[in-house]
Protein backbone atom coordinates (compact mmCIF):
# COMPACT_ATOMS: atom_id res chain seq x y z
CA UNK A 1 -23.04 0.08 19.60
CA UNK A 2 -22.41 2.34 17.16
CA UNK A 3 -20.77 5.21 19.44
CA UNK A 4 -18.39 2.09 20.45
CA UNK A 5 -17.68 1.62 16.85
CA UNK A 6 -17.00 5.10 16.09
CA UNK A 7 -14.91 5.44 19.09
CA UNK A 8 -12.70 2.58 18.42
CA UNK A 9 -12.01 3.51 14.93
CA UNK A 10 -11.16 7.24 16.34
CA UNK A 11 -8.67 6.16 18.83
CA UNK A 12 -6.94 3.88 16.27
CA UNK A 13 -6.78 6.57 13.22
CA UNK A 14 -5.28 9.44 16.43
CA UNK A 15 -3.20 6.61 17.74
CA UNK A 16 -1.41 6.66 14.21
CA UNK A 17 1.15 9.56 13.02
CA UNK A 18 -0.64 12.28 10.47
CA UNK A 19 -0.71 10.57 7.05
CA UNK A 20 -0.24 6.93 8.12
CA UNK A 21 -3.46 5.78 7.49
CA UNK A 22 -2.69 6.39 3.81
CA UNK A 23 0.55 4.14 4.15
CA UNK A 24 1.73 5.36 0.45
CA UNK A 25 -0.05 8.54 -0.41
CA UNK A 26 1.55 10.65 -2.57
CA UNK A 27 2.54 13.91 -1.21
CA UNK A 28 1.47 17.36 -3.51
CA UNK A 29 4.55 18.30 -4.42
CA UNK A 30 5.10 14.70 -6.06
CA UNK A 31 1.58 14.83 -7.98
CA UNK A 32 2.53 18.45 -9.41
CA UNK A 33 6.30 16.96 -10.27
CA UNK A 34 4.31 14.37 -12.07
CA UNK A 35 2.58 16.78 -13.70
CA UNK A 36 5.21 18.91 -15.01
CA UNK A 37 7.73 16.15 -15.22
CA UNK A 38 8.96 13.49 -17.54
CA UNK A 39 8.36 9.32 -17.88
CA UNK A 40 12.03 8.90 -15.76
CA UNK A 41 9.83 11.15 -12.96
CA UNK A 42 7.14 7.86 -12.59
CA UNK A 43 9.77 5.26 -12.16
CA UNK A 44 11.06 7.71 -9.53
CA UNK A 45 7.38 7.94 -7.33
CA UNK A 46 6.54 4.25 -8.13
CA UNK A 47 10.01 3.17 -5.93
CA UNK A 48 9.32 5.85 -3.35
CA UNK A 49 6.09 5.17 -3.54
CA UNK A 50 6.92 1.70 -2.56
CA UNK A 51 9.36 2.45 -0.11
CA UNK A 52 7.20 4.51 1.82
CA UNK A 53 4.16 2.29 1.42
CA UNK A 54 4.84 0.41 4.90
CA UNK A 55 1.64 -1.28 4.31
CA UNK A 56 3.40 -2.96 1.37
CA UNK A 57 6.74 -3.45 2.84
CA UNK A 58 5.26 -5.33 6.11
CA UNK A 59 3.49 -7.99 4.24
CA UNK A 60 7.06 -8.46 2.72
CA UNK A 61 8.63 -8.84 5.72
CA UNK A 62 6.53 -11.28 6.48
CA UNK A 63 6.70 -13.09 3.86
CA UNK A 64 10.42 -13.45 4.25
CA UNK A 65 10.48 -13.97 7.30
CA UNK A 66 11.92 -17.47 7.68
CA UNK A 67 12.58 -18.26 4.55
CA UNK A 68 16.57 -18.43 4.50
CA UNK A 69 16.65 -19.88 1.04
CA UNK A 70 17.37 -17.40 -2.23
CA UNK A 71 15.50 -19.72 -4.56
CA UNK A 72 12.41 -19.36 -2.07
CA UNK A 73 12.61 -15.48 -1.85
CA UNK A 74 12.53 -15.35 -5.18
CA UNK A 75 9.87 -17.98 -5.90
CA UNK A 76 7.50 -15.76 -3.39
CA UNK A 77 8.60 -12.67 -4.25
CA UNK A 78 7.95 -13.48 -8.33
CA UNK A 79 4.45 -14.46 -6.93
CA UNK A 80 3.37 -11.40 -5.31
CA UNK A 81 5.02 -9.44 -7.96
CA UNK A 82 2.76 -11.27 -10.50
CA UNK A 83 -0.14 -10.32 -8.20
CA UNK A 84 0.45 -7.26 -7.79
CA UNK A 85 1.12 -5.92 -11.44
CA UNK A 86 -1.19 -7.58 -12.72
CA UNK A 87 -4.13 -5.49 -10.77
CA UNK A 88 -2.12 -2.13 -10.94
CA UNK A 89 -1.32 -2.42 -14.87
CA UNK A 90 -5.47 -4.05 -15.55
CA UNK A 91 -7.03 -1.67 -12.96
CA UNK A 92 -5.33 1.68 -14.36
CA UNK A 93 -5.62 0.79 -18.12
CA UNK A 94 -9.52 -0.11 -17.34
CA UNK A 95 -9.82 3.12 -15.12
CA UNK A 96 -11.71 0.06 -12.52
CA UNK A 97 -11.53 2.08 -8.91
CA UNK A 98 -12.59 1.01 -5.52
CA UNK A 99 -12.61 3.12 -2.22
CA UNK A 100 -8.25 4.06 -1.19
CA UNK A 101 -9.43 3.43 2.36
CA UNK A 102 -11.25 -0.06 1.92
CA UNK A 103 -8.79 -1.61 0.03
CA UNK A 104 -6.29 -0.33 2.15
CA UNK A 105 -8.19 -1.60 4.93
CA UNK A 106 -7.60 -4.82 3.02
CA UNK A 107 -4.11 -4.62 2.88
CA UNK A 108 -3.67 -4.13 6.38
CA UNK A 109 -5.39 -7.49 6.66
CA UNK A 110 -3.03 -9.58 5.05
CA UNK A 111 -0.37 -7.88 7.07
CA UNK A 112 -1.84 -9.64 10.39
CA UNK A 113 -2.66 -12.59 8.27
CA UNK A 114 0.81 -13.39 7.77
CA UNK A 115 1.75 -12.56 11.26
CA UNK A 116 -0.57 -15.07 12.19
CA UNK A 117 0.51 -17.44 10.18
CA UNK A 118 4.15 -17.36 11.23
CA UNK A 119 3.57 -17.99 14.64
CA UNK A 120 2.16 -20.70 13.80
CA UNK A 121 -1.62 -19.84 14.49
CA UNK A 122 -3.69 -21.51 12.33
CA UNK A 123 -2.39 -25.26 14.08
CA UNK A 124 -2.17 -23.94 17.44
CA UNK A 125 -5.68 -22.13 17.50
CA UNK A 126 -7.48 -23.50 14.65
CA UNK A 127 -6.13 -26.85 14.40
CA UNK A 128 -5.60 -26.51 10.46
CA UNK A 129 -3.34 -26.69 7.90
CA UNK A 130 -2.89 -23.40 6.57
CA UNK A 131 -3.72 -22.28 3.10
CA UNK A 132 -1.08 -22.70 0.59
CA UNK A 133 1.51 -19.95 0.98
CA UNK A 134 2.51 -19.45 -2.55
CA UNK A 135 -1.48 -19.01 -3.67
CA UNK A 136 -2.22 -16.77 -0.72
CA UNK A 137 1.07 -14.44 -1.71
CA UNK A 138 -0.16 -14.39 -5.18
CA UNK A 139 -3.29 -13.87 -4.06
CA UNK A 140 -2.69 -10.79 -1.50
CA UNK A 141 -0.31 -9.64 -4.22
CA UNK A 142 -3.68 -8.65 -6.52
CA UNK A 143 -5.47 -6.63 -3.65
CA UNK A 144 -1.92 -4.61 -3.21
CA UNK A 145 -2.06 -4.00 -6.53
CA UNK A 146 -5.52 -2.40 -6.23
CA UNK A 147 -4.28 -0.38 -3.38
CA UNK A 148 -1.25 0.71 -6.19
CA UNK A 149 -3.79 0.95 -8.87
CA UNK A 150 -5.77 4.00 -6.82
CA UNK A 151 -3.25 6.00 -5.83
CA UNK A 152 -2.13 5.71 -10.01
CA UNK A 153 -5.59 6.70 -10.84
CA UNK A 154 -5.49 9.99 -8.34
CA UNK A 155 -2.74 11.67 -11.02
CA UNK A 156 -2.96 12.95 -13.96
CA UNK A 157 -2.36 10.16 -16.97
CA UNK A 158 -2.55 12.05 -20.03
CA UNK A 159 -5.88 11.86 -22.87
CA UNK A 160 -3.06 10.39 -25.09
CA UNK A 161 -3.43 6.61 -24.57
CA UNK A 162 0.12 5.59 -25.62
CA UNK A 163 1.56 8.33 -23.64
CA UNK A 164 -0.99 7.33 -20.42
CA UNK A 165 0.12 3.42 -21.14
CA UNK A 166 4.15 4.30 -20.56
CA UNK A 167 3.59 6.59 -17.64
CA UNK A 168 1.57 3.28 -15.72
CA UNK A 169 4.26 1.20 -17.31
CA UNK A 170 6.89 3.33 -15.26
CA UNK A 171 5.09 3.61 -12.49
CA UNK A 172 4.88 -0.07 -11.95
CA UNK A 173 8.78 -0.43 -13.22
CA UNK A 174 9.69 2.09 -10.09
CA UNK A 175 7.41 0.02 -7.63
CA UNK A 176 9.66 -3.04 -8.82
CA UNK A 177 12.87 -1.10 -7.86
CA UNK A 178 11.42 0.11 -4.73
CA UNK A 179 10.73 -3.75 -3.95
CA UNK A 180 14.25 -4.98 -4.83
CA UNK A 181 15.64 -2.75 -2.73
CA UNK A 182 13.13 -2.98 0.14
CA UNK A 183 13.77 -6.80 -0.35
CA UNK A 184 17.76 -6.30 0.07
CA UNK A 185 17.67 -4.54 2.69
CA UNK A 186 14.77 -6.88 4.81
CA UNK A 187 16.82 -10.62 3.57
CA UNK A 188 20.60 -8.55 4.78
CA UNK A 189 18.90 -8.08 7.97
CA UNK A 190 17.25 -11.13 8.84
CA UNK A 191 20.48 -13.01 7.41
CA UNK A 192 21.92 -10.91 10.42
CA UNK A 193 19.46 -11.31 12.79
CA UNK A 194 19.44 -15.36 12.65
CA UNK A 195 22.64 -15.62 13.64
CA UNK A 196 22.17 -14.08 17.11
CA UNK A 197 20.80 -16.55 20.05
CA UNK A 198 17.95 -13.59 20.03
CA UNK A 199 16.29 -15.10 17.06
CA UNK A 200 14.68 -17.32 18.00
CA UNK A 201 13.56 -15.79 21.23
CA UNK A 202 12.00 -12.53 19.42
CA UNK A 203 10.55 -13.39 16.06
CA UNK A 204 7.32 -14.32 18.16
CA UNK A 205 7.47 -10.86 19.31
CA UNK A 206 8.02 -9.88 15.61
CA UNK A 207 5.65 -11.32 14.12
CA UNK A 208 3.20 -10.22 16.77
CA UNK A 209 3.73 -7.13 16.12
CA UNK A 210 2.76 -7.72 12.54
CA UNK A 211 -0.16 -8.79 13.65
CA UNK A 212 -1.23 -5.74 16.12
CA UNK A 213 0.36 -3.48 13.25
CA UNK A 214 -1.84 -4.98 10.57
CA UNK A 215 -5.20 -4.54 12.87
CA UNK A 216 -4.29 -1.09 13.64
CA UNK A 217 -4.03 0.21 10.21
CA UNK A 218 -7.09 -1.85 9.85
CA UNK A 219 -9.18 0.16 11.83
CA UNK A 220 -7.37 3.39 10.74
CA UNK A 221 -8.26 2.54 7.46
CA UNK A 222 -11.91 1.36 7.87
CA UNK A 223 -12.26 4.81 9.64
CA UNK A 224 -11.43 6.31 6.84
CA UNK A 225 -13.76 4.40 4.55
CA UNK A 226 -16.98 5.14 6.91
CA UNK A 227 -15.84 8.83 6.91
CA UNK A 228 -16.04 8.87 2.80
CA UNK A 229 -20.08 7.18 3.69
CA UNK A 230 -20.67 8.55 6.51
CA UNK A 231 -18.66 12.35 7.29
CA UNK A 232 -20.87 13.23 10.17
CA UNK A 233 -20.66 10.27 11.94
CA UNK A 234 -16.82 9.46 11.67
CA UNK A 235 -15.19 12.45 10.69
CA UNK A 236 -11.58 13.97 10.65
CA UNK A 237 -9.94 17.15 10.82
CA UNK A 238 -9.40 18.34 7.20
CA UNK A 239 -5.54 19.39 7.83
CA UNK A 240 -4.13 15.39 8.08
CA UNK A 241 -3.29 13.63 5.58
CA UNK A 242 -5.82 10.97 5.70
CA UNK A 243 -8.11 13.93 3.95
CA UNK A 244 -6.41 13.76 0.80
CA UNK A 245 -8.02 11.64 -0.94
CA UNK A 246 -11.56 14.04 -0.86
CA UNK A 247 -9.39 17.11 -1.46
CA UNK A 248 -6.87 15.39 -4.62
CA UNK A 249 -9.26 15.19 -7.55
CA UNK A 250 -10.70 18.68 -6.65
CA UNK A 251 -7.12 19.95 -6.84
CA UNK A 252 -5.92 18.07 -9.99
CA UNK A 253 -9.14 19.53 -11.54
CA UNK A 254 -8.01 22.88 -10.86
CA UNK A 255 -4.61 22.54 -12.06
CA UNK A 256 -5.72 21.38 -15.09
CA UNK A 257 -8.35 24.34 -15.92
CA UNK A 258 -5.26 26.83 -14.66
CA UNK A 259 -3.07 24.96 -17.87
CA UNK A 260 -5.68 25.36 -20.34
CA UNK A 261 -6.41 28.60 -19.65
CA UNK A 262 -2.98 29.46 -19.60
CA UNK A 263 -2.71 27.87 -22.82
CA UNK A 264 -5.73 30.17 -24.15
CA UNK A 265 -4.00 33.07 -23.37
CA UNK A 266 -0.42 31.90 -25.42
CA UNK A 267 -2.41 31.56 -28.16
């Protein structure tokens, strides 16, 4: 059972492109700019960094999906924002972690979970009422935050706790302009899109696929988090991506004994 386990989770993390099953890791270059760089240099990874976080941006989608009023965007939108800054502002300042690959794991999750519930599956399988939309949004917006919150926590804040407080305050005000403009983009689209006789006929097939994408990264993800328990059993070649996460703190440590000792020898 377990060989079937381990094989399942192997085919799904190969079946993804290197790096996607960390949908918004931060690249090296960017954690050394953040280094070296200013508070405008945060705002500018927190909106990449949401731009690039698919994870993020397919649970938005989503979301938006059918709604084709502004006041409702916004209402839902304003709810997973809440969620989601709350977690990634509380987490960081509290230096509370959790494993990058279960959370993102997670994530994925509520990705099919809102596939699933736009077609409509919990009254034609289950024969229920679903949950409350606007408390589930809210709700999934606190575990994205988490997933947020670790890749924050992976860079170097500062020991200065007023300087460390602006750099997560930026960080979160770039993920915000990353989501606008994700957001104007998705609602210009589907505005589009609904006025075509396609519409109707595909957003099944959409939101399928949100659903097989969702349980894909899910077991890309949970690969990763039995290969952080377990490397022997479920292991992965050390040049993707999706290794890191073991290889970033190592690294960061590094960088920072090569600054003090450079500052040693100015002195």
């Amino acid at each position: 059972m377990k060989a079937v386990v381990h094989g399942m989770l192997a085919a799904a993390s190969a079946a993804l492109p290197s790096g996607a099953a960390l949908a918004h890791g931060i690249s090296e270059p960017d954690r050394l700019a953040m280094i070296e760089g200013g508070y405008g240099r945060y705002v500018e990874l927190g909106a990449l960094h949401m731009l690039t976080g698919y994870d993020h941006l397919l649970f938005l989608l989503g979301v938006v999906f059918f709604l084709t009023r502004l006041r409702d965007v916004v209402v839902f939108v304003t709810a997973f924002t809440l969620g989601h800054s709350i977690t990634l502002l509380g987490a960081t300042f509290l230096g509370i972690t959790v494993n990058p690959f279960a959370v993102d794991a997670v994530i994925a999750l509520t990705v099919a979970y809102k596939g699933f519930d736009n077609l409509g599956g919990f009254q034609t399988h289950l024969n229920i009422r679903p949950p409350s939309l606007l408390a589930m949004v809210f709700g999934f917006g606190l575990i994205h935050g988490f997933g947020l919150s670790t890749r924050l926590q992976e860079l170097p804040l500062g020991d200065d706790r007023v300087a460390t407080g602006l750099r997560i305050l930026c960080f979160n005000a770039g993920v915000e302009l990353g989501q606008i403009a994700a957001l104007l983009a998705m609602t210009a689209a589907l505005a589009l899109w609904r006025r075509r006789p396609s519409f109707p006929r595909f957003s099944a097939l959409a939101n399928g696929a949100l659903v097989a994408a969702g349980l894909l990264l899910f077991l890309a993800q949970s690969h990763g988090a039995l290969h952080t328990l377990d490397p022997d059993q479920f292991g992965f070649a050390t040049d993707q991506h999706t290794h890191a996460h073991e290889d970033m703190r190592l690294e960061l440590q590094r960088l920072e004994q090569r600054r003090k000792a450079a500052g040693h020898d100015n002195l």
